[in-house]
Protein backbone atom coordinates (compact mmCIF):
# COMPACT_ATOMS: atom_id res chain seq x y z
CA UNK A 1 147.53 -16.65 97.36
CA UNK A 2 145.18 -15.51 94.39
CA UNK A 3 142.83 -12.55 95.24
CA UNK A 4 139.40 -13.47 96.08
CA UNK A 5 136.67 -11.52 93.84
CA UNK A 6 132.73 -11.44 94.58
CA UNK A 7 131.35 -13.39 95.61
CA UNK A 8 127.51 -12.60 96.34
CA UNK A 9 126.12 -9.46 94.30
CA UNK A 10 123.41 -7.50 93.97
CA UNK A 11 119.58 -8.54 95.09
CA UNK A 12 121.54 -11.10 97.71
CA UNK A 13 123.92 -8.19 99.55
CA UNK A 14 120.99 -7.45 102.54
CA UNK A 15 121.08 -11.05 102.86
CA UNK A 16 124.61 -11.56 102.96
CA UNK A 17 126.13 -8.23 104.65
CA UNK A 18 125.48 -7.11 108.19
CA UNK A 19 124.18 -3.26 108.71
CA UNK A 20 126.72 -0.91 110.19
CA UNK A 21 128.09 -0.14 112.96
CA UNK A 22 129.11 3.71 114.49
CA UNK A 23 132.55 5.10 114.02
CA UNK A 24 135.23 4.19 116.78
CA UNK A 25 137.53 6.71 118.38
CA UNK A 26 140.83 5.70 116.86
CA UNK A 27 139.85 3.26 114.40
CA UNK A 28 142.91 1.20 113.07
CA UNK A 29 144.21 2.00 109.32
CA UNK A 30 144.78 -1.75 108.01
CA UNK A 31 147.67 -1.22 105.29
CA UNK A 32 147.25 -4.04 102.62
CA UNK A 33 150.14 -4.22 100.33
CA UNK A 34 149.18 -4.68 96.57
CA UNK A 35 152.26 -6.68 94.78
CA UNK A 36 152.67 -9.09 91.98
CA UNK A 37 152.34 -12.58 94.44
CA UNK A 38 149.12 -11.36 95.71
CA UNK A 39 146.90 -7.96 94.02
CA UNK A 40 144.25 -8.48 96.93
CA UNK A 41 141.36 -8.23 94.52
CA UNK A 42 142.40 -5.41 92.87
CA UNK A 43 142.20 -5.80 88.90
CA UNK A 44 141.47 -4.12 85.29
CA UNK A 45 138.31 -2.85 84.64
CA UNK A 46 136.51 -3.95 81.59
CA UNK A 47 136.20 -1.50 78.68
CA UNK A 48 140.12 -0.11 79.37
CA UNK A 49 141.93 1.49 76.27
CA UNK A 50 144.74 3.05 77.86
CA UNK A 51 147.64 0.95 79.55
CA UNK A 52 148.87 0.58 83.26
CA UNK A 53 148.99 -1.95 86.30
CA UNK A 54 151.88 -2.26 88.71
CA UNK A 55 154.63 -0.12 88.29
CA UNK A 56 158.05 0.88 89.53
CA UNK A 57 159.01 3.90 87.84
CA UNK A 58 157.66 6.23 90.37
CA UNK A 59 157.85 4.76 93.90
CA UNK A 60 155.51 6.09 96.56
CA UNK A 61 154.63 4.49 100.37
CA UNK A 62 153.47 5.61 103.59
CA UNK A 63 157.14 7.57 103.90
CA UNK A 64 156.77 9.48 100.34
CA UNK A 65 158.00 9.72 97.45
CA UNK A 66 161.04 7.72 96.07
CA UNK A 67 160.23 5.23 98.39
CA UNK A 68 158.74 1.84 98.47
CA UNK A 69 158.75 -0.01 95.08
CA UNK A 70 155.97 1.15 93.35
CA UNK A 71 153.12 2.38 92.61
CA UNK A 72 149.51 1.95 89.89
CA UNK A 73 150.68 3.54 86.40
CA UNK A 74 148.01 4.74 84.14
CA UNK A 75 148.92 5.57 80.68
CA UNK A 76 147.06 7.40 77.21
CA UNK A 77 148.78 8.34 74.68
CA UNK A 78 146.18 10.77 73.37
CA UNK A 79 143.98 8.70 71.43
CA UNK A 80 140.04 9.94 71.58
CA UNK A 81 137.64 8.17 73.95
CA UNK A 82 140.68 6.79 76.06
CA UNK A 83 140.16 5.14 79.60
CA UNK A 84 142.56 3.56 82.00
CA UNK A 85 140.80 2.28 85.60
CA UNK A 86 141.94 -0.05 88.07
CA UNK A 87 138.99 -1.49 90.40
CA UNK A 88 138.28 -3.42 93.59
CA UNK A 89 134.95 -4.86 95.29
CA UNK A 90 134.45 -2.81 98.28
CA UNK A 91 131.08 -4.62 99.02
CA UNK A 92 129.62 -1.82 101.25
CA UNK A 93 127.00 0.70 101.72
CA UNK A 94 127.51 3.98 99.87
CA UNK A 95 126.41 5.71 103.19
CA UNK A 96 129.18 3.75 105.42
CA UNK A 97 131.79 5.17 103.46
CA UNK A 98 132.98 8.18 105.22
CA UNK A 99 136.19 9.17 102.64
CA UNK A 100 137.83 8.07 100.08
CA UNK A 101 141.38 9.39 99.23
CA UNK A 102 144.36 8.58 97.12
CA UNK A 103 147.35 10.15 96.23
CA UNK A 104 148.50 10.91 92.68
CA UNK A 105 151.36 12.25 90.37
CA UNK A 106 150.32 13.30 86.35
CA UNK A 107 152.39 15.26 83.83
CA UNK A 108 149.47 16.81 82.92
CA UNK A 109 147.05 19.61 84.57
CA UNK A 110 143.68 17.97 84.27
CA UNK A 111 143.89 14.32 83.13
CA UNK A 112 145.06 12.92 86.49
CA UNK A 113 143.90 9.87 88.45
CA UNK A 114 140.03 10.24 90.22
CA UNK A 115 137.91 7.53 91.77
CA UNK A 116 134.56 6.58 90.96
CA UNK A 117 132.00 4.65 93.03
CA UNK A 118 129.49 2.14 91.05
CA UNK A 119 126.44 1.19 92.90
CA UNK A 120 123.88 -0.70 92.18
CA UNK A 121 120.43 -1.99 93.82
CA UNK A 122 117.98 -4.63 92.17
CA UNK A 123 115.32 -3.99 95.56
CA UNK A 124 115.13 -0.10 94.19
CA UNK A 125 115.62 -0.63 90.65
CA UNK A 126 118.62 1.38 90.29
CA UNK A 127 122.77 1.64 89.00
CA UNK A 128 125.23 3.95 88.31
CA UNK A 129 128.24 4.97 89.02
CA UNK A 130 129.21 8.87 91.23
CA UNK A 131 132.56 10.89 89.27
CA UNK A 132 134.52 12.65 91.82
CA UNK A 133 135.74 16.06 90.16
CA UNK A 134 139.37 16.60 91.09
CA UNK A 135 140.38 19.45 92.82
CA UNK A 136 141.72 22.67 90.63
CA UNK A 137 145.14 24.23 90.32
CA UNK A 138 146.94 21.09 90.07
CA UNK A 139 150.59 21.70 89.52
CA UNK A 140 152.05 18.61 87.40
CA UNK A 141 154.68 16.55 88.06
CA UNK A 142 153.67 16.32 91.84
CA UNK A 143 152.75 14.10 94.64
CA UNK A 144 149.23 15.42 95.85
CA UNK A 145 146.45 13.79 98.27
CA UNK A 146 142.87 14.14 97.28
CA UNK A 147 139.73 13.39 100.11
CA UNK A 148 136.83 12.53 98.63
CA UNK A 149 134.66 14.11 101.31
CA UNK A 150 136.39 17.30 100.21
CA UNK A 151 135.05 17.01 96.50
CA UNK A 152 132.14 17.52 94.66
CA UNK A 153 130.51 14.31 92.72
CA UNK A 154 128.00 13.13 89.76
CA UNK A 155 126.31 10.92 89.08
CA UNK A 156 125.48 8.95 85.60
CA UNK A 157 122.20 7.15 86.61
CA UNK A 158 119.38 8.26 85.08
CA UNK A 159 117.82 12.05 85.76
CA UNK A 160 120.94 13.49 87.65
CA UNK A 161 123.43 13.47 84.75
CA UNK A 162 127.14 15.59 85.21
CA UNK A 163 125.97 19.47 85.85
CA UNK A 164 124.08 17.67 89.06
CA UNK A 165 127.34 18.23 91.01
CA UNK A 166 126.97 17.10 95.17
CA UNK A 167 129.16 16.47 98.14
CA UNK A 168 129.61 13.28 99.25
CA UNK A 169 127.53 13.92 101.96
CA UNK A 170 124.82 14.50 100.01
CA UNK A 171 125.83 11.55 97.91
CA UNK A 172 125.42 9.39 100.76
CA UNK A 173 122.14 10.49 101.61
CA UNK A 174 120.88 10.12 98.36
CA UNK A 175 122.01 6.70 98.09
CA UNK A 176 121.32 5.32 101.64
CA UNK A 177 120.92 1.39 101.76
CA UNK A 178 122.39 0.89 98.69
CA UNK A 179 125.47 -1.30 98.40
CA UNK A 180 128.43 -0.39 95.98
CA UNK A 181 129.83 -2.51 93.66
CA UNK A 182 133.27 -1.04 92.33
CA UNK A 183 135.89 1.33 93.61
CA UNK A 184 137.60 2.76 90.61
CA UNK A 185 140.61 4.63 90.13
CA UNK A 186 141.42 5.94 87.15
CA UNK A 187 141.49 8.26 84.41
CA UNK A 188 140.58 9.55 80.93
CA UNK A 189 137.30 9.12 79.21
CA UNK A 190 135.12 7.05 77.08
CA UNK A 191 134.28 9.94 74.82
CA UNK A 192 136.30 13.25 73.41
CA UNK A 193 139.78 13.96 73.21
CA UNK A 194 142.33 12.59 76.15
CA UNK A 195 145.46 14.27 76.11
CA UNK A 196 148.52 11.85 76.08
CA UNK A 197 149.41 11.67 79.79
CA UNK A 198 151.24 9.55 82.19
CA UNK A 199 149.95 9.61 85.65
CA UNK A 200 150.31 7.42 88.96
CA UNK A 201 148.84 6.85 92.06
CA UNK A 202 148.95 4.93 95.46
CA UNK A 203 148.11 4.23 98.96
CA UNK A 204 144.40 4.56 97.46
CA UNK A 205 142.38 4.52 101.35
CA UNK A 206 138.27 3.69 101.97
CA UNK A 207 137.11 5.36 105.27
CA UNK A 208 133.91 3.47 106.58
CA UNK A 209 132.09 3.57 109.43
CA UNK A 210 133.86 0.49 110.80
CA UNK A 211 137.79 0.97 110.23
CA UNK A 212 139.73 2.53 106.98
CA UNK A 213 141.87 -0.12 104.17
CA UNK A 214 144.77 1.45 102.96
CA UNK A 215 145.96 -0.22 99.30
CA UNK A 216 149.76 0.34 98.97
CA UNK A 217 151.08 -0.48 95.54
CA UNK A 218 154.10 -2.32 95.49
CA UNK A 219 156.23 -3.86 92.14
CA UNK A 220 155.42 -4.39 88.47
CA UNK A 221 152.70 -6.44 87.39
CA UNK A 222 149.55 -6.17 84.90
CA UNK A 223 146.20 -6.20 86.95
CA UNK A 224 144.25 -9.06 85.66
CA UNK A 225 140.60 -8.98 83.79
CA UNK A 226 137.43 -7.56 85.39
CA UNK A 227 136.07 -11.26 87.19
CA UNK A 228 132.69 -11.76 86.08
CA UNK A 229 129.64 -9.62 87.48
CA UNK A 230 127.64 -13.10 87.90
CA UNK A 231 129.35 -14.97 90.71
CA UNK A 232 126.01 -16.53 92.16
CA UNK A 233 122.86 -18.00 90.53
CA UNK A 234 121.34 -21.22 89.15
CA UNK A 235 122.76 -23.27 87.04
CA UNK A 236 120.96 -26.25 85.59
CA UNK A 237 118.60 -26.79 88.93
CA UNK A 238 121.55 -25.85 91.01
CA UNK A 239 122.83 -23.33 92.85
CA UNK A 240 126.31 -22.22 92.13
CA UNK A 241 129.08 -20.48 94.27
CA UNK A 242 132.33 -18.55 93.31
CA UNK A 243 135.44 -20.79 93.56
CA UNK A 244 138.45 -19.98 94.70
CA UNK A 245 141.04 -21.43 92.36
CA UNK A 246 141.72 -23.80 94.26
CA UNK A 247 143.57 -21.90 97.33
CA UNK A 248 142.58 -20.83 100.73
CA UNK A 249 140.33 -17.23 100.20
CA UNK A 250 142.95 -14.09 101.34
CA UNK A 251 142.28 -13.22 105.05
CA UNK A 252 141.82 -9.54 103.87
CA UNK A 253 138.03 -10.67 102.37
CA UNK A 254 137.01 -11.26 105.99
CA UNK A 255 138.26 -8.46 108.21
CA UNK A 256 135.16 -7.00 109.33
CA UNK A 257 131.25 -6.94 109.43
CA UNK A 258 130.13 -6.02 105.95
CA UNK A 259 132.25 -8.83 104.75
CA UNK A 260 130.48 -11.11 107.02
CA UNK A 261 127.87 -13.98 105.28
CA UNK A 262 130.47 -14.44 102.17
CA UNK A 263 130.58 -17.89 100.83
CA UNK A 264 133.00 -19.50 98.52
CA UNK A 265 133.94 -22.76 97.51
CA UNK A 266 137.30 -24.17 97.16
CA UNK A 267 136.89 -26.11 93.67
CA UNK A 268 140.13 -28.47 94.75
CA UNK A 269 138.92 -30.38 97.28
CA UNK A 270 134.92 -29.15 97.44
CA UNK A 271 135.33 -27.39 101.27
CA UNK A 272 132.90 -24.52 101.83
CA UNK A 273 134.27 -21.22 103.35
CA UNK A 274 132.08 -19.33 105.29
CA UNK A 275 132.98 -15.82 106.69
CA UNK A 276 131.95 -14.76 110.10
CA UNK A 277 133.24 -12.64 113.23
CA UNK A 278 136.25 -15.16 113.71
CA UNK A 279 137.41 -14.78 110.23
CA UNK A 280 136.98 -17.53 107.47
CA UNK A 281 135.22 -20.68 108.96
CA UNK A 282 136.17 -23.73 106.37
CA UNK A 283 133.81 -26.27 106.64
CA UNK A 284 135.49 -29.76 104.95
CA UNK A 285 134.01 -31.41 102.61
CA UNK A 286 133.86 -34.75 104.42
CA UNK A 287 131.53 -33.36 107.01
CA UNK A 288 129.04 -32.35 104.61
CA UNK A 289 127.89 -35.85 103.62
């Protein structure tokens, strides 16, 4: 089943997303595999130099490491200005996100896998993207778990710049109402000298308010390209929808209320899904004559 990408972006999100809900004793950890037959919207982000995607020369699941089939591989071999990042469209408030965490394995000290959060709101007139700082005293050649609530983050909009270091807490005050776009894992940089380094992670998690995703990373495959940042808008005097290449969209795009109000067409046969509490709604095509 291809992965479904966005669908509704930026100045539409209030209209399409429902506000959020308070945390639930117990909420259930949904494990999502990530494998070659279906990525579940997981892909390469644009502007990558380094290599990496699906790997299985360091396995790593829920029972540790050596087991499973895989994991993400990010690769530089020490080229300036080098970046490796896999991505996914979380399509939630900044605020509902309570943790992020993701474990990791690098050969070297300092150039190991982070995550990033992009953000962006068109109502408030503003973007960027917060840099999680990874913890020190990293011994390479492990398996290690980082929390994002246990970091300390920048930002690269405009007027906070990288010595304008804040929890996540803070982060999510800062940022309340707006949605984010990307959650990134990667590493390297766009600028300066990268040290040739090997690194991997896996079961990559995203805490919200509402229940935590767990991405497990199974098999080897290449992520595919970053889908395009446009997925909604006029075209020609009409308005046009994301399509969904022709298959059903993957149930995991319609788990839960900030995925509710997503639209998508299915260019094959011209039905309209529609996601709401029950999960996808399809609507066919010859009712809508």
């Amino acid at each position: 089943m291809k992965p479904m990408f966005k669908i509704f972006y930026y100045s539409l999100s209030a209209l399409l997303l429902l506000g959020s809900t308070a945390v639930m004793a117990g909420s259930p950890t949904v494990l999502i595999t990530v494998d070659p037959d279906n990525l579940n919207g997981w892909f390469a982000k644009a502007g990558n130099t380094g290599t990496g995607g699906l790997s299985t020369n360091e396995p790593f699941s829920q029972s540790g490491p050596g087991t499973g089939t895989g994991s993400l591989e990010f690769i530089t071999d020490g080229s300036d200005g080098q970046i490796i990042q896999a991505a996914r469209i979380p399509l939630v408030k900044v605020e509902d996100i309570v943790n992020i965490s993701w474990y990791f394995k690098s050969n070297h000290a300092t150039n190991v896998p982070h995550a990033k959060v992009e953000y962006y709101s068109l109502s408030q007139g503003r973007s960027g993207t917060l840099v999680s700082v990874p913890s020190a005293g990293y011994t390479p050649g492990t398996w290690e778990i980082e929390h994002g609530s246990n970091l300390m983050w920048w930002s690269t909009e405009e007027g906070f710049g990288g010595g304008d270091l804040r929890t996540w807490a803070e982060w999510q005050t800062e940022l309340a109402g707006i949605f984010s776009n990307y959650l990134v894992i990667g590493m390297g940089s766009t600028s300066g000298p990268v040290p040739a380094t090997t690194a991997y992670a896996d079961l990559v998690t995203i805490t919200t308010v509402e229940q935590q995703l767990q991405y497990d990373f199974e098999g080897t495959a290449l992520l595919p390209a970053e889908p395009k940042t446009n997925q909604i808008g006029i075209d020609n005097g009409y308005i046009k929808l994301d399509v969904t290449g022709g298959l059903a969209p993957s149930p995991d795009d319609c788990v839960d209320a900030v995925h509710y109000g997503r639209m998508v067409v299915e260019e094959g046969n011209g039905d309209l899904w529609i996601c709401a509490a029950p999960g996808w709604r399809q609507f066919l095509a010859p009712m809508m004559y």
